[in-house]
Protein backbone atom coordinates (compact mmCIF):
# COMPACT_ATOMS: atom_id res chain seq x y z
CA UNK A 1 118.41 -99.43 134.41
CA UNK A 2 121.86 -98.07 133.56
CA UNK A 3 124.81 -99.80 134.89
CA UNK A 4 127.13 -96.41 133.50
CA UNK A 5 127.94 -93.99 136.24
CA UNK A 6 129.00 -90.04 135.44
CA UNK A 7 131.82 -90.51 137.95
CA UNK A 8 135.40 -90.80 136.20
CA UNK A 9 136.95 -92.94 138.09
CA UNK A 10 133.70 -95.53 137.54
CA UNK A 11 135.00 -97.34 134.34
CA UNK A 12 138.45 -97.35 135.93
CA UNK A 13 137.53 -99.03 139.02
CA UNK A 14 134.75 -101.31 137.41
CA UNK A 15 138.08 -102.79 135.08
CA UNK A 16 140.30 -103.36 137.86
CA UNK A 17 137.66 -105.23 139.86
CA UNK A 18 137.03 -107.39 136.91
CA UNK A 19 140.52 -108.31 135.92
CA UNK A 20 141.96 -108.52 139.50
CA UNK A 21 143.84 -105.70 139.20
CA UNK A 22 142.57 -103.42 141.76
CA UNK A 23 144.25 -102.92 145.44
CA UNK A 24 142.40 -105.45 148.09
CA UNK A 25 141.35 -104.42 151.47
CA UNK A 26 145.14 -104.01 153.75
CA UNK A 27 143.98 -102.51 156.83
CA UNK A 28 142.06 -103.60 159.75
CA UNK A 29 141.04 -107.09 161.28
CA UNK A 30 141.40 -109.95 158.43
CA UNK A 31 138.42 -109.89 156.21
CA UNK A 32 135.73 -112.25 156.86
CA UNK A 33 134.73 -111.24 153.55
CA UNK A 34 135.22 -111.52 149.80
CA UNK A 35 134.95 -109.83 146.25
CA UNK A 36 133.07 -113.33 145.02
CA UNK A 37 130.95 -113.79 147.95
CA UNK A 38 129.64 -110.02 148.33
CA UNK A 39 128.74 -110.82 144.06
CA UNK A 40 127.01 -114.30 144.79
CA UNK A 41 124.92 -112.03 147.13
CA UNK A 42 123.99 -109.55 144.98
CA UNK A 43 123.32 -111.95 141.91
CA UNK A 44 120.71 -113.94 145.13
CA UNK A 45 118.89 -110.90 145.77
CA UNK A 46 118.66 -109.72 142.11
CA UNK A 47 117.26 -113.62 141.20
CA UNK A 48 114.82 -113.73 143.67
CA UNK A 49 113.67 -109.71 143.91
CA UNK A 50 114.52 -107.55 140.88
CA UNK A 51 117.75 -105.35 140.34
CA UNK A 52 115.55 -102.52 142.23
CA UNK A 53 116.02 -104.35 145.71
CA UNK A 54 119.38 -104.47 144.81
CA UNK A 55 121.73 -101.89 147.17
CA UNK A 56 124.58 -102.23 149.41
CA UNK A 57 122.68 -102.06 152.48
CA UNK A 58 120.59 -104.72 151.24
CA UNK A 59 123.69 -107.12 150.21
CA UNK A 60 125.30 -106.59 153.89
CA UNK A 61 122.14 -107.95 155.49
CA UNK A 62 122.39 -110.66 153.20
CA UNK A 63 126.18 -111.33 154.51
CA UNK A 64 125.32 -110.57 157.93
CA UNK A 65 128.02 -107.91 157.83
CA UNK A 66 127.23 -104.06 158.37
CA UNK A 67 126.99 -101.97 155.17
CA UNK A 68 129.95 -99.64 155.52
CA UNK A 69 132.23 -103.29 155.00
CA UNK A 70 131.22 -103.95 152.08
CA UNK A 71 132.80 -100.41 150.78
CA UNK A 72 136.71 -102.31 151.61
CA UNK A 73 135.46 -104.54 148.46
CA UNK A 74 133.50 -102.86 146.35
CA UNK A 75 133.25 -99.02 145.88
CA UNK A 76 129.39 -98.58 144.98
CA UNK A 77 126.26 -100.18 144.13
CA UNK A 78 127.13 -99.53 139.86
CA UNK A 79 130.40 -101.43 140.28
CA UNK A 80 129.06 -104.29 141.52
CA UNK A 81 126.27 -104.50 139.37
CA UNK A 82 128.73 -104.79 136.43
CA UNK A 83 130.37 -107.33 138.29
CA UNK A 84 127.23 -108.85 138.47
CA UNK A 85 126.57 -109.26 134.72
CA UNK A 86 130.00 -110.29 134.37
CA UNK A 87 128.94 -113.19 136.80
CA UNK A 88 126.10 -113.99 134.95
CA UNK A 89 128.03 -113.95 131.88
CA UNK A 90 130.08 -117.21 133.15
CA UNK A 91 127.01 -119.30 132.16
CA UNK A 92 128.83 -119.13 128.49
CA UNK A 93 130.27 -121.00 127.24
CA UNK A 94 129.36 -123.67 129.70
CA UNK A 95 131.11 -127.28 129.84
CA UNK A 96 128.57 -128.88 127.14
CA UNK A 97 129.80 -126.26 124.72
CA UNK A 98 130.66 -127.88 121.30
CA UNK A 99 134.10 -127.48 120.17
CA UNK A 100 135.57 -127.38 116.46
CA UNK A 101 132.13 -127.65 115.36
CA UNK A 102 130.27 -126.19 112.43
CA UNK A 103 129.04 -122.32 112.94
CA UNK A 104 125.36 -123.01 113.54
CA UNK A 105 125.63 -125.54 115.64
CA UNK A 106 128.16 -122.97 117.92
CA UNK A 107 125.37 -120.36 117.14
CA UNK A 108 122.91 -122.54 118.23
CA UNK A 109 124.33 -123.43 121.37
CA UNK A 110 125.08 -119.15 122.32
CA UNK A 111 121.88 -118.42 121.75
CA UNK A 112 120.33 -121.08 123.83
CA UNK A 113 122.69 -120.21 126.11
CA UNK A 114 122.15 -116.80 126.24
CA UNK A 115 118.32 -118.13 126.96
CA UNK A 116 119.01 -120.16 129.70
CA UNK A 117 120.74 -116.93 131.26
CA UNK A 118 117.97 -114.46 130.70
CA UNK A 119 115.80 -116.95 132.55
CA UNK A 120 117.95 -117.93 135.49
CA UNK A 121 118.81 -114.17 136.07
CA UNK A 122 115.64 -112.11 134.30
CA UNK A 123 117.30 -108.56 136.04
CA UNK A 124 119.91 -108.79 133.20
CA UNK A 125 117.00 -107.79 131.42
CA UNK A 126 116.61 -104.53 133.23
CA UNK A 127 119.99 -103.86 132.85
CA UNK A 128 121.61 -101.52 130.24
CA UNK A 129 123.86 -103.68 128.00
CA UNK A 130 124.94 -101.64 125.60
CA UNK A 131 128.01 -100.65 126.85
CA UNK A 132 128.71 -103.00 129.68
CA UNK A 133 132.18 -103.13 131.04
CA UNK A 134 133.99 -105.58 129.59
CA UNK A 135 135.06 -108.78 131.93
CA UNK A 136 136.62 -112.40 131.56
CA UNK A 137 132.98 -113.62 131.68
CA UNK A 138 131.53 -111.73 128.97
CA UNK A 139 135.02 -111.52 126.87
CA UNK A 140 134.71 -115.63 126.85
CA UNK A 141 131.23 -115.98 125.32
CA UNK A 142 132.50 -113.36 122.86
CA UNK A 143 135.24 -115.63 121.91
CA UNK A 144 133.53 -118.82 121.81
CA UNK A 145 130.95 -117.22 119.38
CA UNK A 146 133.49 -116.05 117.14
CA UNK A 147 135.34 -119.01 117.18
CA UNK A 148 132.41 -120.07 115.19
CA UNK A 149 132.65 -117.61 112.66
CA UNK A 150 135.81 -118.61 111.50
CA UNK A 151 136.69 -119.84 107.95
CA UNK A 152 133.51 -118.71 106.64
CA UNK A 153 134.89 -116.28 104.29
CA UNK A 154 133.06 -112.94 105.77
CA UNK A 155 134.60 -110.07 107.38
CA UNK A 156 135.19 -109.18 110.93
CA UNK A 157 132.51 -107.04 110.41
CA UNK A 158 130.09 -109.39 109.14
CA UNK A 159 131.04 -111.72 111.92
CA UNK A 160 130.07 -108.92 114.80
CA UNK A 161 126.81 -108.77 112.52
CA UNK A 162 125.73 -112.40 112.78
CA UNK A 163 126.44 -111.90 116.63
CA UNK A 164 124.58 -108.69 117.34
CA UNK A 165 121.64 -110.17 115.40
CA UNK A 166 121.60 -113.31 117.24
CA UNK A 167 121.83 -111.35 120.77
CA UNK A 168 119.36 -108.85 119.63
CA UNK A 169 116.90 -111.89 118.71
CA UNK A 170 117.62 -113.91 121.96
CA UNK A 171 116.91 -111.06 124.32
CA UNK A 172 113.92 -109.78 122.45
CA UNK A 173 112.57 -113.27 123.13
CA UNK A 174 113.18 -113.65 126.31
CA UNK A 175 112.57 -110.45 127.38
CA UNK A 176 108.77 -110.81 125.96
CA UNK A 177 108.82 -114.47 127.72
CA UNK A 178 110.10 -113.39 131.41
CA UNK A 179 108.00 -110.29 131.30
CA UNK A 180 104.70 -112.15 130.84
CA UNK A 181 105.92 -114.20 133.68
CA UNK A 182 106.43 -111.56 136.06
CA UNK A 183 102.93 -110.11 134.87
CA UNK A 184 101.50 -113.02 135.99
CA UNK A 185 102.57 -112.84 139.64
CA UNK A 186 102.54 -109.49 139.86
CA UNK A 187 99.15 -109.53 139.17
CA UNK A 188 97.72 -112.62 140.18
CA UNK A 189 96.16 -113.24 136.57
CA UNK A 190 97.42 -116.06 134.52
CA UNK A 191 97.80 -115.95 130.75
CA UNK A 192 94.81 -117.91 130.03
CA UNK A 193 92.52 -115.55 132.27
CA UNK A 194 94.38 -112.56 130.85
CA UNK A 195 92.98 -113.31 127.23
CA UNK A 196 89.67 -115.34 127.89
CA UNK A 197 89.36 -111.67 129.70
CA UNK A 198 89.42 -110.15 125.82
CA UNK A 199 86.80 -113.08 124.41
CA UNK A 200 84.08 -110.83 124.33
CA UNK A 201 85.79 -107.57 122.99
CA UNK A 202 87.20 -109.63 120.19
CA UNK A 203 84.14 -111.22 118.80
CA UNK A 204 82.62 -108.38 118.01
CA UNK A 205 86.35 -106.75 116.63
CA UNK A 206 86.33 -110.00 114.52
CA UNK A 207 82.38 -109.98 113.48
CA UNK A 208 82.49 -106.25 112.66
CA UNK A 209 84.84 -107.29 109.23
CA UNK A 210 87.37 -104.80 110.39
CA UNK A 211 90.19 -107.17 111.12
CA UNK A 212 89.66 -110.01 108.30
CA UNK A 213 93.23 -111.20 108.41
CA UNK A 214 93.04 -111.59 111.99
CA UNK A 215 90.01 -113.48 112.24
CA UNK A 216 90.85 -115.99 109.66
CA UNK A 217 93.36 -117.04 112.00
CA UNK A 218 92.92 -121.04 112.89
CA UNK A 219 92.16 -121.25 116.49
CA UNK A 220 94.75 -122.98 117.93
CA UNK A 221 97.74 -119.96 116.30
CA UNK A 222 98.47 -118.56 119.82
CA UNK A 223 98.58 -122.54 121.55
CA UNK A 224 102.48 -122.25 121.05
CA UNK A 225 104.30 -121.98 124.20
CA UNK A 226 106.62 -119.44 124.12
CA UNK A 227 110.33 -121.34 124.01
CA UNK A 228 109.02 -123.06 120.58
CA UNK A 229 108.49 -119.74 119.19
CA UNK A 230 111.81 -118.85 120.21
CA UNK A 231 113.35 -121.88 118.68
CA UNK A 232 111.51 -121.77 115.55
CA UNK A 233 113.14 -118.22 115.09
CA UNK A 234 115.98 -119.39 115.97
CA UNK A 235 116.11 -121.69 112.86
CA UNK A 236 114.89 -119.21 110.54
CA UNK A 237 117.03 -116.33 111.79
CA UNK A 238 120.35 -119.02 111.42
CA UNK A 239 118.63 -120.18 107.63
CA UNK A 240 119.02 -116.39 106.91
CA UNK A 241 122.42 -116.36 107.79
CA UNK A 242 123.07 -119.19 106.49
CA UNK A 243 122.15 -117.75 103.26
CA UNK A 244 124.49 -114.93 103.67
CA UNK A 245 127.45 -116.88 103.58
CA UNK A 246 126.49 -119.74 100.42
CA UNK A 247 126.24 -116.37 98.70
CA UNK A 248 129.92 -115.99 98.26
CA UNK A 249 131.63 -112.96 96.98
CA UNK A 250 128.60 -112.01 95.54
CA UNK A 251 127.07 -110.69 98.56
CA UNK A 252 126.54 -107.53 99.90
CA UNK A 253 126.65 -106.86 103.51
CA UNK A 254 126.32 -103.09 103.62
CA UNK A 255 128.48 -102.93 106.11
CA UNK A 256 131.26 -100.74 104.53
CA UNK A 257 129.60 -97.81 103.44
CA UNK A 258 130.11 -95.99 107.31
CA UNK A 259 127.88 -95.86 110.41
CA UNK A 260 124.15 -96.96 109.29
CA UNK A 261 123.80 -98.91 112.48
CA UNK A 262 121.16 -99.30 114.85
CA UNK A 263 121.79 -96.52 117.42
């Protein structure tokens, strides 16, 4: 789901809602009401149901309060979905986080981080990211994972490359980990019935000397629960960059020979 809206005045409103800058409700009877608590509502219903049962009607029954007062706070659903992420974005960098410490144990602690939000709000997952609105939530966990980067004798560039590889990892991750989750109760059919469900295909894949790779495999390769995969990429994605930088001048980034990037 995008969070970008073809309306002008979108990006403009979405800002000054985010940095307090926009004009607050003046007229009528004093607001029982408020920018943070019509947000904690949304960020309850997306939790618990999916972004897609997320609409202002649905966040007014939530407050008790008819739909059309909502609109005094927050123009439309795509604005306060970005104030939404921005919300969820607090979670970083939390009270725990390490200060003046070395930059993988900073890196470390984003992208576990970054976890722990995926899981406690999985919708962020639906959501499109790649050009969310930027807010004091998501502009802190920016900081905090550069301030990591620092002294490390790589470009700004390379810097922004260490964290879109990180992010890119984390979310893959946890995107694979909350959506077997949610296949599970959607469907009623756990991960252990899902596969014993394949035994008999894959016996005969595995006897027909098609796949010999695959069933050379010791038995127990898929007994990893999910988070331990994720960690144990986690090391070996941070040993890779940690390789990048005990190169020295030496290395090449590829980063300055124009736009080869991912999009």
């Amino acid at each position: 789901m995008t969070t970008e809206n073809s309306d002008g005045g979108y990006l403009r409103r979405s800002l000054d809602l985010l940095w307090g800058s926009g004009e607050r409700p003046s007229r009528g009877p004093k607001p029982g009401l408020t920018l943070d608590r019509i947000v904690d509502a949304g960020v309850r219903i997306a939790d618990a149901e999916g972004i897609d049962a997320l609409s202002m009607r649905r966040v007014a029954a939530e407050l008790g309060v008819g739909a059309m007062s909502l609109y005094r706070y927050v123009p439309g659903k795509a604005e306060l979905l970005e104030l939404m992420i921005d919300r969820a974005y607090r979670m970083m960098p939390g009270p725990d986080a390490p200060r003046d410490a070395g930059w993988r144990t900073v890196l470390r602690y984003v992208a576990r981080g970054n976890w722990r939000m995926y899981l406690a709000h999985p919708w962020l997952l639906q959501a499109n990211l790649a050009r969310p609105v930027l807010g004091p939530g998501g502009m802190a966990g920016f900081d905090y994972a550069l301030s990591g980067l620092t002294g490390l004798g790589i470009t700004d560039q390379e810097r922004m490359g260490f964290i879109v590889a990180l992010d890119g990892y984390v979310a893959g991750c946890a995107r694979t980990h909350v959506y077997a989750a949610q296949a599970a109760r959607r469907t009623g059919i756990s991960d252990e019935e899902f596969w014993t469900a394949h035994v008999p295909v894959l016996e005969k894949a595995m006897l027909s000397g098609a796949y010999p790779h695959v069933a050379a495999l010791a038995e127990n390769t898929f007994a990893v629960p999910g988070e331990k995969l994720f960690l144990f990429g986690l090391e070996r994605l941070l040993d890779g960059l940690e390789a990048f930088v005990g190169a020295g001048p030496a290395r090449d980034s590829g980063l300055d020979g124009g736009d080869a990037g991912c999009g």
